[in-house]
Protein backbone atom coordinates (compact mmCIF):
# COMPACT_ATOMS: atom_id res chain seq x y z
CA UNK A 1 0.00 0.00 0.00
CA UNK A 2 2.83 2.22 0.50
CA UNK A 3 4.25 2.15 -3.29
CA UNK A 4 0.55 2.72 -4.60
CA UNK A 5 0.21 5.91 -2.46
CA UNK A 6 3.25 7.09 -3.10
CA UNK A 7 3.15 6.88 -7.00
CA UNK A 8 -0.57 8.37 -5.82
CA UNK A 9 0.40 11.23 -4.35
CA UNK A 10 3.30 12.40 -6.62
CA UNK A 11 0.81 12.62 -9.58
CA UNK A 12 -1.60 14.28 -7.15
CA UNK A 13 1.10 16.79 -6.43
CA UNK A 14 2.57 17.38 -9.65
CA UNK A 15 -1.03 18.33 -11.15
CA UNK A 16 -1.73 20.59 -8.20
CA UNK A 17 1.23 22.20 -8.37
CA UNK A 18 0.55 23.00 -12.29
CA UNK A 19 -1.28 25.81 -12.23
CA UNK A 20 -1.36 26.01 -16.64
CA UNK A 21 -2.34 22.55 -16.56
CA UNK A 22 -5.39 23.26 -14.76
CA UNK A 23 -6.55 26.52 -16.39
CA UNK A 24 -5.83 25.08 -19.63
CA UNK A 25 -7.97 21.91 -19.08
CA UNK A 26 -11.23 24.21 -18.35
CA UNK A 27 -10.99 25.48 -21.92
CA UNK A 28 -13.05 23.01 -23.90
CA UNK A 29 -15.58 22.09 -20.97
CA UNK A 30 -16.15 25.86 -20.63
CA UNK A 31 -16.57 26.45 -24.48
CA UNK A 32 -19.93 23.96 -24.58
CA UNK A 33 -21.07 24.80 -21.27
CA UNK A 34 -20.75 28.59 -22.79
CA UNK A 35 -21.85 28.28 -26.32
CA UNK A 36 -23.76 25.01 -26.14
CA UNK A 37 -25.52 25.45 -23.35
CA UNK A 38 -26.54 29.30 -23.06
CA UNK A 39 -26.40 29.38 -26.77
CA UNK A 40 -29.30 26.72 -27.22
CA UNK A 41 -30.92 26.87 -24.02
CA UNK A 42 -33.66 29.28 -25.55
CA UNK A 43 -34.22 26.68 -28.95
CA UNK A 44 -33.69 23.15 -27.60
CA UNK A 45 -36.18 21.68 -26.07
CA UNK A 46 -35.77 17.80 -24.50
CA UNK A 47 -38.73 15.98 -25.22
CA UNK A 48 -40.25 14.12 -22.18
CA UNK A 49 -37.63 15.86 -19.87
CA UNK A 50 -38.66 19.45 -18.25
CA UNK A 51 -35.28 20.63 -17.43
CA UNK A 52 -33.86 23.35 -19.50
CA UNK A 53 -30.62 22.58 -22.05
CA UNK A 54 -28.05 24.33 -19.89
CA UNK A 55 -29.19 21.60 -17.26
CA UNK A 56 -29.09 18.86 -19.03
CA UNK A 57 -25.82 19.59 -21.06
CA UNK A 58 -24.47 19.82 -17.14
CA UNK A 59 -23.15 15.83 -16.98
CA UNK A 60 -21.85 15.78 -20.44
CA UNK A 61 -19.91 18.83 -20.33
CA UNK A 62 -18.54 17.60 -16.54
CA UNK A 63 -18.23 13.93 -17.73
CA UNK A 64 -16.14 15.19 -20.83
CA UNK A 65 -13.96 17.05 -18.36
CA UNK A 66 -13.15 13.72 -16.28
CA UNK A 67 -12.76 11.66 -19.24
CA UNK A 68 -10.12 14.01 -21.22
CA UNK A 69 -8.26 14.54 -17.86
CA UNK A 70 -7.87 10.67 -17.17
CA UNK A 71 -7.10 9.48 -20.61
CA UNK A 72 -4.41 11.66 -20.62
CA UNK A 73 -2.73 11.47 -17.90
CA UNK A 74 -1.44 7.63 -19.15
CA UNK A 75 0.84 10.48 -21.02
CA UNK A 76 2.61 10.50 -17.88
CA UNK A 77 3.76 6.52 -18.23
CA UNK A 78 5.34 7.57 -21.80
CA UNK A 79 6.97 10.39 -20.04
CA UNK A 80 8.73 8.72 -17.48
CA UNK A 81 10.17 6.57 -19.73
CA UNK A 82 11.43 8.86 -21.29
CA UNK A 83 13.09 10.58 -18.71
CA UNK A 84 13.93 7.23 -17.24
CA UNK A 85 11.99 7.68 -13.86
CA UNK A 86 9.64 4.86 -15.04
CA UNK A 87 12.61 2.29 -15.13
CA UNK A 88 14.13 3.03 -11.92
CA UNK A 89 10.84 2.24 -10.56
CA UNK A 90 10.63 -0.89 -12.17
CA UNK A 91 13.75 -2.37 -10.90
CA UNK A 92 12.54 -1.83 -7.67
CA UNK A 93 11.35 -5.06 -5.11
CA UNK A 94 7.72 -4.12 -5.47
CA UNK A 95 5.04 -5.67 -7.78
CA UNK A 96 4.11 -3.92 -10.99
CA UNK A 97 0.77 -3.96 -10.38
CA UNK A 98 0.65 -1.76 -7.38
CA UNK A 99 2.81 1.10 -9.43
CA UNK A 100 0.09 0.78 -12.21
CA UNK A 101 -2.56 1.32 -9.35
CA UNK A 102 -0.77 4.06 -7.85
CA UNK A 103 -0.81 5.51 -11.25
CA UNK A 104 -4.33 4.73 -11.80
CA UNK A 105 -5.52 6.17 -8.49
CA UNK A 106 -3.36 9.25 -9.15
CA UNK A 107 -4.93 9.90 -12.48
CA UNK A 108 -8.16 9.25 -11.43
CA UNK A 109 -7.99 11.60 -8.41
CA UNK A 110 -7.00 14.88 -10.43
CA UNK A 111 -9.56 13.43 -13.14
CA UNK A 112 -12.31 14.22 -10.35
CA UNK A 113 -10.93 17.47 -8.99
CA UNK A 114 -10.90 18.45 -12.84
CA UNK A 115 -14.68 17.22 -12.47
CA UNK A 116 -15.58 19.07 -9.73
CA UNK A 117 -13.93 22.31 -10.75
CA UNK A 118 -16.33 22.07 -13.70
CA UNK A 119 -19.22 20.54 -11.85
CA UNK A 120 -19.32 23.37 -9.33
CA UNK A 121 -18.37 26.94 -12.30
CA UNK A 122 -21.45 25.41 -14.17
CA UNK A 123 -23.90 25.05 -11.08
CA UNK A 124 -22.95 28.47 -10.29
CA UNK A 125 -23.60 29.65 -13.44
CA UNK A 126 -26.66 28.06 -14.44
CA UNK A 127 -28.62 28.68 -10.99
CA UNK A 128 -29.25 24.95 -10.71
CA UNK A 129 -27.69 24.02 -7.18
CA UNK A 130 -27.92 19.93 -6.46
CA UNK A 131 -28.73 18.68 -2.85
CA UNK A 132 -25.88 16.63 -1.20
CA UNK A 133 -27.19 13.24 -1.74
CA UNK A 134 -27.07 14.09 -5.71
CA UNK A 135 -24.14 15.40 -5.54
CA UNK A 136 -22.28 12.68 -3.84
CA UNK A 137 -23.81 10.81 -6.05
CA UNK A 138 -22.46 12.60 -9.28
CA UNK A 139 -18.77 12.15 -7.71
CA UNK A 140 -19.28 8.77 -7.19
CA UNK A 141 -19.97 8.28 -11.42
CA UNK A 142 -17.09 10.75 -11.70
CA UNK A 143 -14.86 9.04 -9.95
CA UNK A 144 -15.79 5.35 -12.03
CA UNK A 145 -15.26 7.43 -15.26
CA UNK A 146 -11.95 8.66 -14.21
CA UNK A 147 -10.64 5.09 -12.58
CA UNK A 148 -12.01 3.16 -16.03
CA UNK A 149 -10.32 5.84 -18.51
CA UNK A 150 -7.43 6.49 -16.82
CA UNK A 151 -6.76 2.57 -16.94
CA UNK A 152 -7.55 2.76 -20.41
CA UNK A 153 -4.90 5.37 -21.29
CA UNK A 154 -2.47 3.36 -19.09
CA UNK A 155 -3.30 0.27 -21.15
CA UNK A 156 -2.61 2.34 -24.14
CA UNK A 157 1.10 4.09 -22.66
CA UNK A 158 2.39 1.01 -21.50
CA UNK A 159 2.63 -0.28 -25.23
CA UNK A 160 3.49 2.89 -26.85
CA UNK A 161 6.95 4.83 -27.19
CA UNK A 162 5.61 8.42 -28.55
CA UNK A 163 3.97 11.23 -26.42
CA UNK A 164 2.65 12.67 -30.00
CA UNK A 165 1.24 9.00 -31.14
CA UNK A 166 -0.33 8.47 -27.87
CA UNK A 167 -2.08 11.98 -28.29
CA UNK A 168 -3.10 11.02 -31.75
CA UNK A 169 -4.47 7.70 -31.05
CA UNK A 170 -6.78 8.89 -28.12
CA UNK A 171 -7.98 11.70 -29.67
CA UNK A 172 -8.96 9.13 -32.22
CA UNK A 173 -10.75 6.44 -29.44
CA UNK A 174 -12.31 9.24 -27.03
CA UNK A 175 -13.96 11.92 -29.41
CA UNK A 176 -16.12 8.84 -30.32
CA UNK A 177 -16.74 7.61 -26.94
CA UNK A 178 -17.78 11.40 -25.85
CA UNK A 179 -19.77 11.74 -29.11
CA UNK A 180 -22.10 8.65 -28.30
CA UNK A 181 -22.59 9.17 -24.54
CA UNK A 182 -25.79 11.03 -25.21
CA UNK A 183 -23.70 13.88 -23.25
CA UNK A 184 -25.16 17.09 -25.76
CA UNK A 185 -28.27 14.95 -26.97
CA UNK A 186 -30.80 12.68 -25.48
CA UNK A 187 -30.46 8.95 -26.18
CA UNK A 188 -34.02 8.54 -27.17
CA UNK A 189 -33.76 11.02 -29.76
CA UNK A 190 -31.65 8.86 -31.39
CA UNK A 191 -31.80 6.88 -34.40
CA UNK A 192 -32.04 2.74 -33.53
CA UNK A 193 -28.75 1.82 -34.62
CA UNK A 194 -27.53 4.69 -33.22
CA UNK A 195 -29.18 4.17 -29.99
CA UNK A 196 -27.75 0.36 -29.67
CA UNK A 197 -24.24 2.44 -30.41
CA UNK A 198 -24.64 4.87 -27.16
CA UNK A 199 -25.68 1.40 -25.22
CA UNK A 200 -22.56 -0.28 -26.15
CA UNK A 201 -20.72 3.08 -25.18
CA UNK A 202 -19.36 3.09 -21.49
CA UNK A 203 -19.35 6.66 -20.83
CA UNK A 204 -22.74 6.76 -21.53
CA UNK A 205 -23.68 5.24 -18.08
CA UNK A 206 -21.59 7.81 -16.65
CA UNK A 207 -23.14 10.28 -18.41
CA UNK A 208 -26.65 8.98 -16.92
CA UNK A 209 -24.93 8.69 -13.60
CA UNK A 210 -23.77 12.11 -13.55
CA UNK A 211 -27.03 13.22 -14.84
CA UNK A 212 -29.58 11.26 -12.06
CA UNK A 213 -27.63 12.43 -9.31
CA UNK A 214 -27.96 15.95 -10.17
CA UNK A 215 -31.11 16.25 -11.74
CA UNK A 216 -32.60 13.29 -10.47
CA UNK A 217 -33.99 11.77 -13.91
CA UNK A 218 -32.07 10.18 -16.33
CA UNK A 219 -32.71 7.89 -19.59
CA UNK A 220 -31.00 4.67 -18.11
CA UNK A 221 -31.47 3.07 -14.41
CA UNK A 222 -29.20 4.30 -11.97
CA UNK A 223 -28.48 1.11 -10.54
CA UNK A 224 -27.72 -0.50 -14.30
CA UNK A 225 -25.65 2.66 -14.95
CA UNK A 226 -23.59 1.42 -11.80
CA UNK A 227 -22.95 -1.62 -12.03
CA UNK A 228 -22.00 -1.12 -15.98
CA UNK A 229 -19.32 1.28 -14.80
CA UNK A 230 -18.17 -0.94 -12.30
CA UNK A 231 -17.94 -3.79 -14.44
CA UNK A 232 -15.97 -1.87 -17.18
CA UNK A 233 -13.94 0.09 -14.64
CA UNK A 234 -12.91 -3.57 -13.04
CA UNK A 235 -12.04 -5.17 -16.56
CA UNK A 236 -9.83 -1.82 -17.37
CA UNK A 237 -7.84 -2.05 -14.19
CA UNK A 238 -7.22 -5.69 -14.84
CA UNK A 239 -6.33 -4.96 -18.49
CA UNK A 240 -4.08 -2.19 -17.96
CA UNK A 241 -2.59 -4.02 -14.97
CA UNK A 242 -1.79 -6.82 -17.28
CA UNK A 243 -0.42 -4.73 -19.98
CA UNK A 244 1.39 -2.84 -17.61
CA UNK A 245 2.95 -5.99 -16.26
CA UNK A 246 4.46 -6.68 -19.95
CA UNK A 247 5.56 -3.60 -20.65
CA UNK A 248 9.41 -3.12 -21.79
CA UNK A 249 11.52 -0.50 -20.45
């Protein structure tokens, strides 16, 4: 336990000590809470839902924030190897699988605080403040999205040798992901094939997560919404760990 909360708190520290890194990664959650959501809150109405656009944009816009902020901070695997940090750690007398962990749990954490930054600049804004029990309850989705991604972008770093690669390929895996998580649109809306798309989609049950705990509705059961996320966020960890194991230094 001591290895995992070390490798935990140094990525802890090193995001809270970079200031850019956490004005920069407000941009693009921002933009669509901005120009989305008080741009179309006066011409989109959600059928069968009587919460305003800016409301219901809320989750995806907080969700996306979680998700880019885990994915990419696997960056910080190819890094260290790089800079050789990574191998020094390997050779030490600890299993592999607790480093990954630490790494994991380290992403995942500044994933949420990313999350919450967001979550609480577009409460504020929008007038729409949550009660604790849906709030809790939007962290505890947040914090599934950021442990399953941030395993996934491990998975990904642990087999890859390029910083620029590894931003290309995620880029490539995550826009799709966000784009079929019913995060801007409602799922029943949808087309059917579509629709069986945004099922198969795991951020989607975080998206619904997010969105029952702080407006108390959503388009997908709570509880299947859970244990979905827990189920993928289980398999990730295993995956990456595995991958993680094999990796070459």
């Amino acid at each position: 336990m001591g290895v995992i909360y070390t490798i935990w708190l140094r990525n802890v520290k090193r995001y809270l000590r970079s200031k850019s890194r956490i004005i920069g990664s407000l941009g693009m959650p921002l933009f669509f809470l901005l120009i989305l959501g008080f741009g179309l809150n006066s011409v989109v109405s959600i059928p069968g839902m009587e919460h305003d656009y800016i409301k219901f944009i809320i989750p995806g816009v907080v969700a996306m924030s979680v998700l880019f902020t885990s994915v990419f901070s696997g960056i910080q695997i190819i890094w260290d190897k790089q800079f050789g940090f990574l191998k020094e750690t390997l050779v030490a007398p600890v299993p592999r699988v607790e480093i990954m962990l630490g790494q994991t749990l380290g992403g995942a954490t500044t994933a949420v605080i990313q999350g919450l930054i967001i979550l609480v600049l577009s409460l504020f804004l929008s007038g729409n403040p949550s009660d604790m029990v849906g709030f809790l309850i939007a962290v505890l989705f947040m914090a599934l999205i950021g442990l399953s991604f941030t395993a996934l972008g491990i998975a990904f770093a642990s087999q890859m040798e390029d910083m620029h690669g590894f931003q290309l390929v995620m880029n490539f895996v995550i826009f799709p992901v966000f784009g079929l998580s019913g995060a801007v649109f409602p799922i029943s809306t949808l087309p059917p094939f579509l629709r069986y798309l945004t099922y198969l989609d795991p951020l989607t049950y975080g998206v619904e997560g997010i969105r029952a705990g702080l407006l108390g509705t959503s388009q997908i059961n709570p509880f299947t919404s859970l244990i979905v996320l827990v189920g993928f966020a289980t398999f990730m960890i295993f995956l990456g760990g595995y991958l993680f194991k094999r990796m070459k230094v």
